[in-house]
Protein backbone atom coordinates (compact mmCIF):
# COMPACT_ATOMS: atom_id res chain seq x y z
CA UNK A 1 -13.59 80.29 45.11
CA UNK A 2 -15.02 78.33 42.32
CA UNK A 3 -17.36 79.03 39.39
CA UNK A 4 -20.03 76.75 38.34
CA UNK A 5 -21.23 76.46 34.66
CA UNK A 6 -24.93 75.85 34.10
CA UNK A 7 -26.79 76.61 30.81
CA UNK A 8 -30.48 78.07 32.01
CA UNK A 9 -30.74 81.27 34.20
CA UNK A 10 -33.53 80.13 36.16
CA UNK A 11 -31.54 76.97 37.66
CA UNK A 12 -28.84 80.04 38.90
CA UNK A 13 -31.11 80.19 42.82
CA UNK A 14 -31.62 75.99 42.74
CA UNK A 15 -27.87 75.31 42.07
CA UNK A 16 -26.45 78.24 44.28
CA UNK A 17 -28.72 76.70 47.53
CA UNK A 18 -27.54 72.97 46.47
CA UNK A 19 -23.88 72.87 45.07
CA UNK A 20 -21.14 71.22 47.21
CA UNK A 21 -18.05 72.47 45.97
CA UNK A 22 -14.68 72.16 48.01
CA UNK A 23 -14.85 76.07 48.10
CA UNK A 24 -16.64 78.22 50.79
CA UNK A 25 -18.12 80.08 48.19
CA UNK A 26 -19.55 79.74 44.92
CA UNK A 27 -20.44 81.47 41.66
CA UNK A 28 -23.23 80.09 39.33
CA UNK A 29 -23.31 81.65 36.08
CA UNK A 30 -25.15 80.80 33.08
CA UNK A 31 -24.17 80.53 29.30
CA UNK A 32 -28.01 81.04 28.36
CA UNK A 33 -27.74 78.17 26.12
CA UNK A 34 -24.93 77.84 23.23
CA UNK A 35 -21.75 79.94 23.44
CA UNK A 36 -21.05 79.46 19.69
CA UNK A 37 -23.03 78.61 16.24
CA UNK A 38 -23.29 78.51 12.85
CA UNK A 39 -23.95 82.47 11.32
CA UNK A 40 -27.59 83.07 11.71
CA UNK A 41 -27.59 84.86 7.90
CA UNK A 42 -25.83 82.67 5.99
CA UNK A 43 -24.85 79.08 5.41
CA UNK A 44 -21.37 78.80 7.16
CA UNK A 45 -20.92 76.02 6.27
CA UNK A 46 -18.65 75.26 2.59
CA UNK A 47 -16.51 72.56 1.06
CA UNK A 48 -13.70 72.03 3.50
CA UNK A 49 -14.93 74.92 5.64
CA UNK A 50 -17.18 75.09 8.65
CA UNK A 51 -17.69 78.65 10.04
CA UNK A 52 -18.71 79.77 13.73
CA UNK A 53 -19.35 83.17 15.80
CA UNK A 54 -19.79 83.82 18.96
CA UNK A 55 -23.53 84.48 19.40
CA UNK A 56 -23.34 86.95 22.00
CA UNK A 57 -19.67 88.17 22.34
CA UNK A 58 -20.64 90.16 25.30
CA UNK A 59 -21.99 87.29 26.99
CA UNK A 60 -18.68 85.40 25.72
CA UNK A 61 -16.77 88.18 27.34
CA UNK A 62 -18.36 87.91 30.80
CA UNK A 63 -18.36 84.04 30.84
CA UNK A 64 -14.38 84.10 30.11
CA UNK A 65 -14.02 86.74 32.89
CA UNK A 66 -15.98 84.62 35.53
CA UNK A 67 -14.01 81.78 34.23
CA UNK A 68 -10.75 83.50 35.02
CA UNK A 69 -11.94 85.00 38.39
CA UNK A 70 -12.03 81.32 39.74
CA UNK A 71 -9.85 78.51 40.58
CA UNK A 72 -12.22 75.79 40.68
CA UNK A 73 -14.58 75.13 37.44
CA UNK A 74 -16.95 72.78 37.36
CA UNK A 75 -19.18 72.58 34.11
CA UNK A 76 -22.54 71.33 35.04
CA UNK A 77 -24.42 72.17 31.54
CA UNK A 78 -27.33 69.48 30.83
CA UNK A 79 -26.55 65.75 30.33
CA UNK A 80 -27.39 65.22 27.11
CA UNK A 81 -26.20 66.10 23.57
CA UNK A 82 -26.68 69.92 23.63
CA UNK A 83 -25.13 70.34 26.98
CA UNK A 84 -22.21 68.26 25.99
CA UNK A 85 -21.79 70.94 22.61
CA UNK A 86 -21.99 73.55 25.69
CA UNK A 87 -19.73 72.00 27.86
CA UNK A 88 -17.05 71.61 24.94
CA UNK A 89 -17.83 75.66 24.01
CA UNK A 90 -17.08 76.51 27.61
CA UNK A 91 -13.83 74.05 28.01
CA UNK A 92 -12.82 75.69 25.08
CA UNK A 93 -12.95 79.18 27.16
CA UNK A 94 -11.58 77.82 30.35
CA UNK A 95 -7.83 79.67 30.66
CA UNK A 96 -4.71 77.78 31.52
CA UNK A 97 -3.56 76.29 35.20
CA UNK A 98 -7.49 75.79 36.19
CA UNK A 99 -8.63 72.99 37.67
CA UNK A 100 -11.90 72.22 35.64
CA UNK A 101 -14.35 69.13 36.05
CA UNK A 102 -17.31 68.15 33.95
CA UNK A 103 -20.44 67.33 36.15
CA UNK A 104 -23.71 65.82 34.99
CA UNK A 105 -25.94 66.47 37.01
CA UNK A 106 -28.89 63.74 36.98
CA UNK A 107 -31.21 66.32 38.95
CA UNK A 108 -30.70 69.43 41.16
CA UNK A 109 -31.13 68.30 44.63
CA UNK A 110 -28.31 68.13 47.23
CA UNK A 111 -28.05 64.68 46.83
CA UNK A 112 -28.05 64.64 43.01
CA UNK A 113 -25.50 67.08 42.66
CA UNK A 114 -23.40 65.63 45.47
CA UNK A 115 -23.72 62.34 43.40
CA UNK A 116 -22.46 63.88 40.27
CA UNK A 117 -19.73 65.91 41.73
CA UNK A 118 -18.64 62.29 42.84
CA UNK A 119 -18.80 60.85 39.09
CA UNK A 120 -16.73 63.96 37.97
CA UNK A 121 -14.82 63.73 34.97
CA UNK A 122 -11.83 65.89 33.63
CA UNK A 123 -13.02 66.90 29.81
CA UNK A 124 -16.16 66.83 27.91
CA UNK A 125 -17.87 63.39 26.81
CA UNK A 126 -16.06 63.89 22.89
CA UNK A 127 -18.09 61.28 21.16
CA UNK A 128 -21.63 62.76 22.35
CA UNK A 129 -20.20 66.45 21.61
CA UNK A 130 -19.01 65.44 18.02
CA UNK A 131 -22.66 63.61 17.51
CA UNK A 132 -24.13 67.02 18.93
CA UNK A 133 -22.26 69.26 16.78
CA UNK A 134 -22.91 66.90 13.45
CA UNK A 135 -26.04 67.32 13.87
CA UNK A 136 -26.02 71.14 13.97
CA UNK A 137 -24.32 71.34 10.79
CA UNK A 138 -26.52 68.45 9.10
CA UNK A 139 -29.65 70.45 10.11
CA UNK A 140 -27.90 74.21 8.86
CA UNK A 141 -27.24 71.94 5.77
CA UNK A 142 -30.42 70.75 5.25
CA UNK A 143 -32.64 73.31 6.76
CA UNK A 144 -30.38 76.58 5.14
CA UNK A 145 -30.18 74.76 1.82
CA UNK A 146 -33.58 73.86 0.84
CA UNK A 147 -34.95 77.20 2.33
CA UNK A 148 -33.03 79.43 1.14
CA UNK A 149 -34.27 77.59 -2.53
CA UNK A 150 -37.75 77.25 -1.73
CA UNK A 151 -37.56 81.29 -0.45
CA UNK A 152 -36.95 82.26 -4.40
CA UNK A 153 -39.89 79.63 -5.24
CA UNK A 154 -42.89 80.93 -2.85
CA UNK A 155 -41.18 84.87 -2.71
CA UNK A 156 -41.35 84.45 1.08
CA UNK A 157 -39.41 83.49 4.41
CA UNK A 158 -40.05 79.21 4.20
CA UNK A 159 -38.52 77.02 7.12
CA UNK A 160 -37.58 73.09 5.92
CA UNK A 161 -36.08 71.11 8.13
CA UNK A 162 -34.62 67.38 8.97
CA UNK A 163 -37.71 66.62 11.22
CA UNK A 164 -40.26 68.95 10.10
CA UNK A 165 -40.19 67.88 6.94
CA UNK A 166 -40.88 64.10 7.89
CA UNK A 167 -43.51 65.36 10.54
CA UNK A 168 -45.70 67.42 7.73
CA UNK A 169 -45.62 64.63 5.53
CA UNK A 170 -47.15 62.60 8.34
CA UNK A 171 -50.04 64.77 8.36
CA UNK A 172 -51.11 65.02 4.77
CA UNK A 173 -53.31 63.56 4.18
CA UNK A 174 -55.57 63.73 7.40
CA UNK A 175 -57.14 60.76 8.36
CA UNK A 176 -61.48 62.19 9.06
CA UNK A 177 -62.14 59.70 11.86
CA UNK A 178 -63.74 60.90 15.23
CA UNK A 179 -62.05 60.46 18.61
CA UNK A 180 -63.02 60.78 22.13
CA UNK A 181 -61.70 60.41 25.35
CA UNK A 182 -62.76 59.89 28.68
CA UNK A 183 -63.24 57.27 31.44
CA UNK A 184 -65.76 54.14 32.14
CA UNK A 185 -67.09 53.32 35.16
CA UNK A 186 -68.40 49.34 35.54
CA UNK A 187 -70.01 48.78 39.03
CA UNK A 188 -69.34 45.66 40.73
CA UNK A 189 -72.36 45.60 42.91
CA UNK A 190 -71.53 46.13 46.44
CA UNK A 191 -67.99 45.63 45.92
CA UNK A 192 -67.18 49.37 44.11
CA UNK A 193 -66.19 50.52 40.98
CA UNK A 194 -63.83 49.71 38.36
CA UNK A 195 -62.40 52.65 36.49
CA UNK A 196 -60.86 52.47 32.30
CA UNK A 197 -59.45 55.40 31.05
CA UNK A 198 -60.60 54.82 27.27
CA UNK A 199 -60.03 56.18 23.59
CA UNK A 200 -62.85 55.91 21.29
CA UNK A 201 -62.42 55.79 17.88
CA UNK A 202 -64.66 55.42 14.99
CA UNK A 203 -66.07 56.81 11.77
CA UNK A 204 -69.53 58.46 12.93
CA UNK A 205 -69.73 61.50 15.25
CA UNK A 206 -71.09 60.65 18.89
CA UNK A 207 -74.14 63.21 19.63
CA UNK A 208 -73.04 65.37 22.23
CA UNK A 209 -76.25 64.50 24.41
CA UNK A 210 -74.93 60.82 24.47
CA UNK A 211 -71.19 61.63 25.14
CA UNK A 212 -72.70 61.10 28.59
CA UNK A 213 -74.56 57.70 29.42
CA UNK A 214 -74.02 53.70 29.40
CA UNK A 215 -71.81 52.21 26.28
CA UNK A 216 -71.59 48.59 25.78
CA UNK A 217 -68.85 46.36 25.04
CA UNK A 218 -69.86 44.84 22.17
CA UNK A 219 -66.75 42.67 21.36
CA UNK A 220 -63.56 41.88 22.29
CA UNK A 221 -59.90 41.85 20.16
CA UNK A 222 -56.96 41.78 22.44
CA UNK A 223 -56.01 42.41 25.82
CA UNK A 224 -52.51 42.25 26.93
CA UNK A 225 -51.11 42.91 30.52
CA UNK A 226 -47.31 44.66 31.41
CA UNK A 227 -46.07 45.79 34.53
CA UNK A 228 -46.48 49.64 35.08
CA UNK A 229 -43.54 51.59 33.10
CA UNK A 230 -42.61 55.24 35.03
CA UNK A 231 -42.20 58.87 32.82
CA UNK A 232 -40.00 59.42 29.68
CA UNK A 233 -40.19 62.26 27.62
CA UNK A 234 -42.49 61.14 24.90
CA UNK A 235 -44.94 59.17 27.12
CA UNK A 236 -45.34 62.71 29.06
CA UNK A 237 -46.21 64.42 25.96
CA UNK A 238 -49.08 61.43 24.34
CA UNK A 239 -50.22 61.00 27.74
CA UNK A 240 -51.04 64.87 27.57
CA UNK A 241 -51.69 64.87 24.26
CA UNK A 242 -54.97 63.01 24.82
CA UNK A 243 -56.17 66.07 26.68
CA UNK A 244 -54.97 68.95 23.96
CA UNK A 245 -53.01 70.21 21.55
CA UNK A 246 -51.37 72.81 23.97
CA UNK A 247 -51.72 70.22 26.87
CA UNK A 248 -49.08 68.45 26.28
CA UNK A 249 -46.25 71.60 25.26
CA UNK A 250 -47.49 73.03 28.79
CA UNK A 251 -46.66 69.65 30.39
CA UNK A 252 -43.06 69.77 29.11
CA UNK A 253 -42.87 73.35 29.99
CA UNK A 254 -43.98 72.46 33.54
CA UNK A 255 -41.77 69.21 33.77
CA UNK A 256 -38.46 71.08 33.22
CA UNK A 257 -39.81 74.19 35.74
CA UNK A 258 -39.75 71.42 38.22
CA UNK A 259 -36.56 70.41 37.28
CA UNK A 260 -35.00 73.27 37.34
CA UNK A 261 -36.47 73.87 41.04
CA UNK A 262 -34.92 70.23 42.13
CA UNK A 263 -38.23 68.64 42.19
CA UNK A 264 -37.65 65.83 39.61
CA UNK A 265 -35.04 64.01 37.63
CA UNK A 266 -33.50 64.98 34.61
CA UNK A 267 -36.57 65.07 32.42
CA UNK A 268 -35.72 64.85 28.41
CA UNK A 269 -35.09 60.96 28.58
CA UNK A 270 -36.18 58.41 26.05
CA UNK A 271 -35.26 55.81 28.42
CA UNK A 272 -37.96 54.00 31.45
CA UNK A 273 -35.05 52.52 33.51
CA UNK A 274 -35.16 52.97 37.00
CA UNK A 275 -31.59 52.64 38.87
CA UNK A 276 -30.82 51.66 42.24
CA UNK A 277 -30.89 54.96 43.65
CA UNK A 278 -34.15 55.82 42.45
CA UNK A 279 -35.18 52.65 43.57
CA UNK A 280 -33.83 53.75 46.93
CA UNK A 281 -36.15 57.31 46.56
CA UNK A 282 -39.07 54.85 45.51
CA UNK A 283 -38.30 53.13 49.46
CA UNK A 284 -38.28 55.96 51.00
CA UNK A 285 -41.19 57.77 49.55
CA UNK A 286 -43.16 54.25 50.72
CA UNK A 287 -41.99 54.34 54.34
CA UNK A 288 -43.13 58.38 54.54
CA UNK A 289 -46.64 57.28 52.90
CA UNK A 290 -46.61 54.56 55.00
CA UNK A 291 -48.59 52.83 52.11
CA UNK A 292 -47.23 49.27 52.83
CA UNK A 293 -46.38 48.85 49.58
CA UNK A 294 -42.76 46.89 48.47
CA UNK A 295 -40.80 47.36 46.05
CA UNK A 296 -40.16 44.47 43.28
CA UNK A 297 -38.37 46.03 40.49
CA UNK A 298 -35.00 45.29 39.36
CA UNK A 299 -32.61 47.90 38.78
CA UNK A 300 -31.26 49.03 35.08
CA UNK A 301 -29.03 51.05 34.06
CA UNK A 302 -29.65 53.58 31.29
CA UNK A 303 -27.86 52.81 27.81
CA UNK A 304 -28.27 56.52 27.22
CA UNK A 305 -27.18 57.90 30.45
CA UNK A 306 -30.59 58.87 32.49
CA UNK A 307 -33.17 56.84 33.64
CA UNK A 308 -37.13 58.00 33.89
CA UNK A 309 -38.09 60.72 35.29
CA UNK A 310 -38.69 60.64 38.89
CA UNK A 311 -39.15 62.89 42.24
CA UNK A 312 -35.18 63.93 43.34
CA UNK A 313 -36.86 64.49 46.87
CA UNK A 314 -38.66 61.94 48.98
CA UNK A 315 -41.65 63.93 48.95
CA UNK A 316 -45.29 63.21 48.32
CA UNK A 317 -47.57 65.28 46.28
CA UNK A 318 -49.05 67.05 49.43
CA UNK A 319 -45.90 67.82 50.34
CA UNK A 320 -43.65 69.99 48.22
CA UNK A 321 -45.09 73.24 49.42
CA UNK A 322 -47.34 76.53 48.50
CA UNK A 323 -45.00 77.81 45.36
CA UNK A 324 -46.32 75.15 42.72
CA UNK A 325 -48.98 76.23 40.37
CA UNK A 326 -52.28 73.71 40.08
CA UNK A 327 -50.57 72.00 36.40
CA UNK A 328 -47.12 71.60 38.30
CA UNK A 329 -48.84 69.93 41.25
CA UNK A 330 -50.43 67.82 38.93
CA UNK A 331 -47.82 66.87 37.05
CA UNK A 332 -45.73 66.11 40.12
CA UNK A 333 -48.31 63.34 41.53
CA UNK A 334 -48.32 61.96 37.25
CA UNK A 335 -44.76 61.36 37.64
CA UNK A 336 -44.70 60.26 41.66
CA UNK A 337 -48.09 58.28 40.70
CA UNK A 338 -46.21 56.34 37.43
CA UNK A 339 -42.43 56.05 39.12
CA UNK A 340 -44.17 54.06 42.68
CA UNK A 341 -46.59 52.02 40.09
CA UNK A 342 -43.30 50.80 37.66
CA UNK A 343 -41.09 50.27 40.95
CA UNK A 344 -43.75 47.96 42.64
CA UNK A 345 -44.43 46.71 39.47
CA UNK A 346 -48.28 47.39 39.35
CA UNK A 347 -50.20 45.75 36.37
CA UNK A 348 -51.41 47.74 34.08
CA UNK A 349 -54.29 46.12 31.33
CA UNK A 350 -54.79 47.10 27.90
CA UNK A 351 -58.29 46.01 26.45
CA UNK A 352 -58.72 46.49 23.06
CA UNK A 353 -62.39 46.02 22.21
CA UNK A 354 -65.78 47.51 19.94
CA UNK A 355 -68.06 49.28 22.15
CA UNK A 356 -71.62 50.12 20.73
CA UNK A 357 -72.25 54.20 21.92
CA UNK A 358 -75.37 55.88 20.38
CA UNK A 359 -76.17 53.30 17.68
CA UNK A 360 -72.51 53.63 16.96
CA UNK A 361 -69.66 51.07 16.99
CA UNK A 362 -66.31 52.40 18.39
CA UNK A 363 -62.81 50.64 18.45
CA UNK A 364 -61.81 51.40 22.22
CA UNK A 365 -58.92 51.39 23.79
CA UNK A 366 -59.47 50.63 28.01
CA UNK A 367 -56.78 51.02 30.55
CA UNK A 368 -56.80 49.56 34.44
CA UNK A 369 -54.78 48.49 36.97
CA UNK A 370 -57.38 47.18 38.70
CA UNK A 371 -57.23 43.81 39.66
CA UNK A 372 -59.74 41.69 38.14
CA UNK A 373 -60.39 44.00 35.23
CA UNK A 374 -60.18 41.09 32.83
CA UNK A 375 -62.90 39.82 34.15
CA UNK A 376 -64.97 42.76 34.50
CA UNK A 377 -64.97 43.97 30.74
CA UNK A 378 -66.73 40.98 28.69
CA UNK A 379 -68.93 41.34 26.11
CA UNK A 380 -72.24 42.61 26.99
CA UNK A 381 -70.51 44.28 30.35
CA UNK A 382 -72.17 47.99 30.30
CA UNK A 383 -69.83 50.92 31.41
CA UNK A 384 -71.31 54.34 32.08
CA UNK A 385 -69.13 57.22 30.78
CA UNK A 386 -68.16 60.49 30.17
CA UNK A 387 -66.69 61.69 26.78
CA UNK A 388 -65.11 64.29 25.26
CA UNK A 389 -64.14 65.32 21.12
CA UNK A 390 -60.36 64.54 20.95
CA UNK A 391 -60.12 64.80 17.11
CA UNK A 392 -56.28 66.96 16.94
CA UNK A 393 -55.24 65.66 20.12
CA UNK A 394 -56.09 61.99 19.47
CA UNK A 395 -53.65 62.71 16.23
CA UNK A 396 -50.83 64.30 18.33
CA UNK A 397 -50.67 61.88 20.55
CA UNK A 398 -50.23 59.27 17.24
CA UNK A 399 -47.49 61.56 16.03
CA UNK A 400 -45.29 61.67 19.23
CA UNK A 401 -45.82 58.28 19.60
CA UNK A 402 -44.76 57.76 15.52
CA UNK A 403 -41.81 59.94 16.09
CA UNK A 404 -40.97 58.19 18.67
CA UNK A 405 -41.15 54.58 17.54
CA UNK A 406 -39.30 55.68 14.07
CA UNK A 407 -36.39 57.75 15.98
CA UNK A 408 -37.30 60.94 14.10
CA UNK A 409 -35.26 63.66 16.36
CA UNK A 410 -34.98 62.96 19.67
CA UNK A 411 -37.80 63.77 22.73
CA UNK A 412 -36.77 67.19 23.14
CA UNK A 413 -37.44 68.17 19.70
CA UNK A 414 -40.71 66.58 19.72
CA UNK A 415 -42.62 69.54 20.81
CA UNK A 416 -40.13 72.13 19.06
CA UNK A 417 -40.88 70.67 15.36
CA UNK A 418 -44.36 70.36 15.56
CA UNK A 419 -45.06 73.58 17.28
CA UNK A 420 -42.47 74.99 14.38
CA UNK A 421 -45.06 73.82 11.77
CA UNK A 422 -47.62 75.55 13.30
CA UNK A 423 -45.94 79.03 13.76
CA UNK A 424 -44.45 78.75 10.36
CA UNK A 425 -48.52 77.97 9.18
CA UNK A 426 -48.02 75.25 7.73
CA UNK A 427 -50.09 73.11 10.13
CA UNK A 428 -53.43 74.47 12.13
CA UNK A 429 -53.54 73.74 16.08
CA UNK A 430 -56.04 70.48 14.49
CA UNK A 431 -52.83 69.07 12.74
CA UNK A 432 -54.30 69.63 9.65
CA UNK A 433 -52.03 70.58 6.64
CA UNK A 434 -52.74 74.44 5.25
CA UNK A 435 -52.85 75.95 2.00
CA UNK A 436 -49.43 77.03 2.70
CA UNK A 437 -48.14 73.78 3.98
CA UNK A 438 -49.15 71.92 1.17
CA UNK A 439 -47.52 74.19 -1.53
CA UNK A 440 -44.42 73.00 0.90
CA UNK A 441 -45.19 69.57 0.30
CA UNK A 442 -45.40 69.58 -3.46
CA UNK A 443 -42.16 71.83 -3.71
CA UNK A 444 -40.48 68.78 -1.13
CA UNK A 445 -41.95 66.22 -3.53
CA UNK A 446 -40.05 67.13 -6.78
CA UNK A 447 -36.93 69.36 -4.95
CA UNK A 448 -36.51 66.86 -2.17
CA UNK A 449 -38.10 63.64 -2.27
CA UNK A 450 -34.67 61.71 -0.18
CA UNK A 451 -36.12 63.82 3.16
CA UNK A 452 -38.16 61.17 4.10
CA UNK A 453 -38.79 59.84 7.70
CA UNK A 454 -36.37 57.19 6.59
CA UNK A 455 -33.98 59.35 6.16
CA UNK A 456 -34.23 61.19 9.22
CA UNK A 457 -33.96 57.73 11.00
CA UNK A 458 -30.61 57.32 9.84
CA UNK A 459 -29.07 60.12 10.44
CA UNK A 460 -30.31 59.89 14.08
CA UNK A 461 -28.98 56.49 14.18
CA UNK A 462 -25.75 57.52 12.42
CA UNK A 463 -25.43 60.54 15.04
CA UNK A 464 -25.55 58.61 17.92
CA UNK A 465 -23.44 56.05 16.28
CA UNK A 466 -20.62 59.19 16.67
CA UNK A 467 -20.94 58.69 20.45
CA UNK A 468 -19.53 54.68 21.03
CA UNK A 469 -17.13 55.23 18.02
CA UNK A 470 -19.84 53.47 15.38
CA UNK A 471 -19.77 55.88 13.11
CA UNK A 472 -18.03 59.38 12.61
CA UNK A 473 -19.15 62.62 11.71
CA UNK A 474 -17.57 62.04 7.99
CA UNK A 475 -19.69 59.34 7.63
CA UNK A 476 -22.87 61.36 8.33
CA UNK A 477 -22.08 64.33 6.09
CA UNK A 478 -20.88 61.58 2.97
CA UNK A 479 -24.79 60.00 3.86
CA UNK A 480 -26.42 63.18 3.67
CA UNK A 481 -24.74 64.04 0.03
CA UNK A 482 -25.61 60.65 -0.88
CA UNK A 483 -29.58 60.55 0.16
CA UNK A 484 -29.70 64.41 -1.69
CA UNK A 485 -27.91 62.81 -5.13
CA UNK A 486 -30.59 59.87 -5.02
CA UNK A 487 -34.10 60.10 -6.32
CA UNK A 488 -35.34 61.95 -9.78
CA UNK A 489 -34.51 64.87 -8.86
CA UNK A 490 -30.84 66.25 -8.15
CA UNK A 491 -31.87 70.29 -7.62
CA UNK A 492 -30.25 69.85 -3.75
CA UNK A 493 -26.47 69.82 -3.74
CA UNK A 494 -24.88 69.36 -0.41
CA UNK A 495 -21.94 70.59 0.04
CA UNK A 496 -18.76 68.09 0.42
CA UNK A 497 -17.63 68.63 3.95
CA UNK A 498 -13.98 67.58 5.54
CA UNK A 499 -13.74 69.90 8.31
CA UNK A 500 -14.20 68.73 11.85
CA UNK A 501 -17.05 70.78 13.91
CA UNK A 502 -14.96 70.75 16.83
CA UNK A 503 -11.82 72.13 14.98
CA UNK A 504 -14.07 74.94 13.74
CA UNK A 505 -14.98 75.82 17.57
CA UNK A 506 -11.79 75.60 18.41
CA UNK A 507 -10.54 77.70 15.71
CA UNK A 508 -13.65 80.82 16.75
CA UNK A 509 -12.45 80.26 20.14
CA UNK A 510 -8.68 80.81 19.75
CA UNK A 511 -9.60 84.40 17.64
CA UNK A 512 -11.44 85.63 20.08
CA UNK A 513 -8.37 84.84 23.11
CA UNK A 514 -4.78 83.94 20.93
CA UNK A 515 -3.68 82.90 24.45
CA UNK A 516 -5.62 79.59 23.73
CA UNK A 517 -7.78 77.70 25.52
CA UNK A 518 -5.20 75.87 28.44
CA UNK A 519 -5.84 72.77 26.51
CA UNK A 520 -8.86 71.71 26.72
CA UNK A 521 -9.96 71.12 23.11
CA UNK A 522 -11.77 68.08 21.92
C-alpha cells in the first residue's frame, strides 16, 4: 500500500478518486497545513538559536503512524513555498527503508496528477524550502518584535507585520476621489452593439438619477492594444475587486474550492504563461465547443514553476455539473473565458479617455475586444451606460495591483494582509485608516521607520534569491538587522541569527522520534 501526503482535508475525496500510485490501494491523509512552527507565545527565535514545536503533536503522532503503515510515500503538499516547508516537515517524519517521492501536483485531475507522478523527484526542492522557512522567521522577527513593543505602548493586543505594515501606510492618507464602474454600450446602427467595461474616475459625485443615461467622450489620451493575458492570482483579485471589497476574498475562496475539486489549475500563481499542455486543454476545449476558433499562442514555460490558471478538464462552463454554487460557476467561465481569449490571442483595447457624465468630467478607463473599437470611441461618440459607486473597491483593486507591481508578499498573502488590517481595526471595509490604525502609524513612524514597502521588496527579492542559490538565508537575516539599525531611530533590535531553519526542524523532529528521520533532512 502507499500513503499519500496532501496538506488540505477537503482535497482527501479529489485525490483518493484521482491518484495513480503503483499500489492497489491508497491512503490520503492530510497534515492540515504546517507540521512544525515557531512557539505561538513567545519569540523562539534568539542569537544563535531558532526554536520549533510541533503544533499539534497528536496530529504529528498520527501522520508518523500512517507514514510507517506504508511502503510507498509520495508527498504531494502544494507547489509553492509553503508546501515545500511542508514537504521538508513531513520528509523529516518519513522512517527509514521507505521509498518516498516528492510530487507537485500542477492540478488534481487524473491527468495532472499522472503528469506529476511522472516528474517525481526523490527529496524536497531545498532552495524554495530554505526561502520558505526564512521567511517564517523574518516575519516572527519582525511581526513578534515590534508587537510585543507596541503591546506595552497602546496597553493592548497590536499585530505589525512585514506586509501589513507597508499595506497601511498605503492607505493613509485616503485619496477623496469618486469611482464608478460599469459598462457602455455604443450602437453601430444596424450592425449591433459595442460593449466597454469602464472605470470612472473623477472629483465630483455622479447623481444617482444620472448613473443611468448617455455619457460622452469628451477627449481622448491613450489607447494601447495587447493580446488577451489568461488568470493569475492578483488579476483574479483587481478584476473582483472592481465589484467589492468582499468580492474579490470570495473569488479566491471559490478559485481554490475548484481546485481542490480538480476543476482548475494550481491557482496562487503570479505568472500568465500558458505551457504546451494547457495549450493542448485550450485545443481540446475548441474542438468540444466546436467554436472554430485556432489557437496562436506560443508556449512558455513558468520561471516560477506554474503557469495561469486554467480548466484541468476539457470542459465548458455548461458542463461541469449540478454541485457548483452560482459564484463558482461564474468564476469557472472568468477563467475558461480569459485562458481561450490569451491562447487565441484575442485583442484586448485599453482606451484611456475624459468622458463628460452629468455636467461632470470623468477620466475613464474602456475595455473591448471588439474589433473595430478604435474606431468606435472618438470624441463626441455617445455611449449609454449603467453605473455603480465603487469608491473602496476602486482602491482595492489599486492596492493589489500596487502590491503586486512592488513585490510586497506574494499573491497568496494579498488577501490575508489586508483582510488582517481590517480584523485587527485598523482599516474599515472602505480602506480607510481608523483611529486605531493611525495611532499604529505614528508609533511605526518614530519605532520603525526602515519597514517601508522598500523594504519589504527586498526581502521578497532576497527570499526568492534563496531558491537559485542568489542569496542565502544569512544574508536575509544580516539585511533585516541592517534596515532595523538604519534610520533615527534604533528602539528595534533584531536579533543576530546563525542558526539554519532547517537544522532547527530537524533538531524538533529528531526529539520527538531519536530513531531519526531515515535521512531525509535538508
Amino acid at each position: 500500500m502507499a500513503v499519500v501526503v496532501i496538506e488540505a482535508p477537503g482535497k482527501i475525496d479529489t485525490v483518493s478518486r484521482n491518484f495513480p500510485a503503483s499500489s492497489d490501494k491508497i491512503e490520503v491523509v492530510a497534515t492540515h497545513g504546517h507540521l512544525f512552527d515557531l512557539p505561538e507565545y513567545s519569540l523562539g527565535i534568539e542569537e544563535n538559536r531558532i526554536t520549533m514545536v510541533a503544533i499539534r503533536a497528536d496530529l504529528v503522532r498520527s501522520l508518523r503512524a500512517a507514514l510507517e503503515a506504508h511502503r510507498e510515500i509520495y508527498v504531494a503538499t502544494d507547489p509553492d513555498r509553503e508546501g515545500e516547508v511542508i514537504a521538508a516537515q513531513v520528509f523529516e517524519l518519513c522512517p527509514p527503508g521507505r521509498k518516498v517521492l516528492r510530487v507537485y501536483p500542477r492540478s488534481l485531475d487524473r491527468s495532472g496528477l499522472e503528469s506529476a507522478m511522472a516528474a517525481a523527484l526523490p527529496e524536497p526542492d531545498r532552495g524554495l524550502a530554505m526561502a520558505g522557512l526564512t521567511r517564517r522567521v523574518v516575519d516572527r522577527l519582525i511581526g513578534f518584535t515590534l508587537s510585543r513593543k507596541a503591546a506595552k505602548v497602546f496597553g493592548e493586543n497590536v499585530s505589525i507585520g512585514r506586509v501589513k505594515s507597508a499595506v497601511l501606510r498605503r492607505l493613509h492618507p485616503p485619496v477623496k476621489r469618486f469611482a464608478y464602474v460599469g459598462k457602455l454600450v455604443f450602437a453601430l446602427g444596424f450592425e449591433g452593439v459595442a460593449v466597454c467595461d469602464c472605470v470612472f474616475r473623477g472629483p465630483g459625485r455622479l447623481p444617482k438619477n444620472a448613473r443611468t443615461g448617455w455619457h460622452t467622450v469628451a477627449r481622448l489620451s491613450g489607447i494601447s492594444a495587447r493580446p488577451a493575458s489568461p488568470v493569475t492570482t492578483a488579476r483574479l483579485l483587481m478584476d473582483h475587486a472592481k465589484h467589492g471589497v468582499f468580492r474579490s476574498f470570495s473569488a479566491y475562496r471559490g478559485a481554490q474550492d475548484l481546485y481542490e475539486q480538480g476543476l482548475l489549475s494550481y491557482v496562487r500563481t503570479r505568472e500568465n504563461v500558458v505551457t504546451e499542455p494547457g495549450l493542448d486543454m485550450a485545443r481540446e476545449l475548441i474542438r468540444l465547443e466546436g467554436t472554430g476558433k485556432t489557437v496562436s499562442l506560443e508556449p512558455s514555460l513558468p520561471v516560477g514553476g506554474h503557469e495561469s490558471i486554467r480548466p484541468a478538464w476539457p470542459l465548458s462552463p455548461d458542463d461541469i455539473g449540478v454541485k457548483l454554487t452560482g459564484e463558482q460557476r461564474s468564476l469557472y467561465r472568468y477563467i475558461h473565458d480569459a485562458f481561450l481569449a490569451a491562447a487565441c490571442e484575442k485583442k484586448t483595447t485599453e482606451i484611456r479617455a475624459k468622458v463628460k457624465a452629468a455636467g461632470t468630467v470623468y477620466d475613464a478607463l474602456l475595455t473591448s475586444d471588439h474589433p473595430d473599437i478604435e474606431e468606435i470611441v472618438r470624441p463626441g461618440a455617445v455611449g449609454f451606460g449603467r453605473m455603480r459607486a465603487a469608491n473602496a473597491e476602486i482602491r482595492l483593486h489599486d492596492l493589489i495591483r500596487w502590491m503586486d507591481s512592488k513585490r510586497i508578499g506574494t499573491p497568496g498573502t494579498y488577501v490575508s494582509s489586508i483582510s488582517g488590517l481590517m480584523e485587527s481595526e485598523y482599516a474599515t471595509p472602505g480602506l480607510g485608516v481608523t483611529d486605531k490604525g493611525m495611532r499604529v502609524l505614528d508609533w511605526l513612524d518614530r519605532n520603525a521607520p526602515w519597514l517601508t514597502a522598500e523594504t519589504s521588496q527586498k526581502l521578497e527579492e532576497l527570499l526568492e534569491g534563496i531558491r537559485d542559490g542568489k542569496s542565502t538565508y544569512q544574508e536575509v537575516f544580516d539585511a533585516l538587522r541592517d534596515f532595523s539599525a538604519s534610520g533615527p531611530s534604533r528602539n528595534v533590535e533584531i536579533p543576530k541569527i546563525r542558526k539554519d531553519p532547517a537544522l532547527a526542524l530537524k533538531e524538533t523532529v529528531q526529539t520527538l522520534y531519536p530513531s531519526g528521520s531515515g535521512g531525509h533532512s535538508l
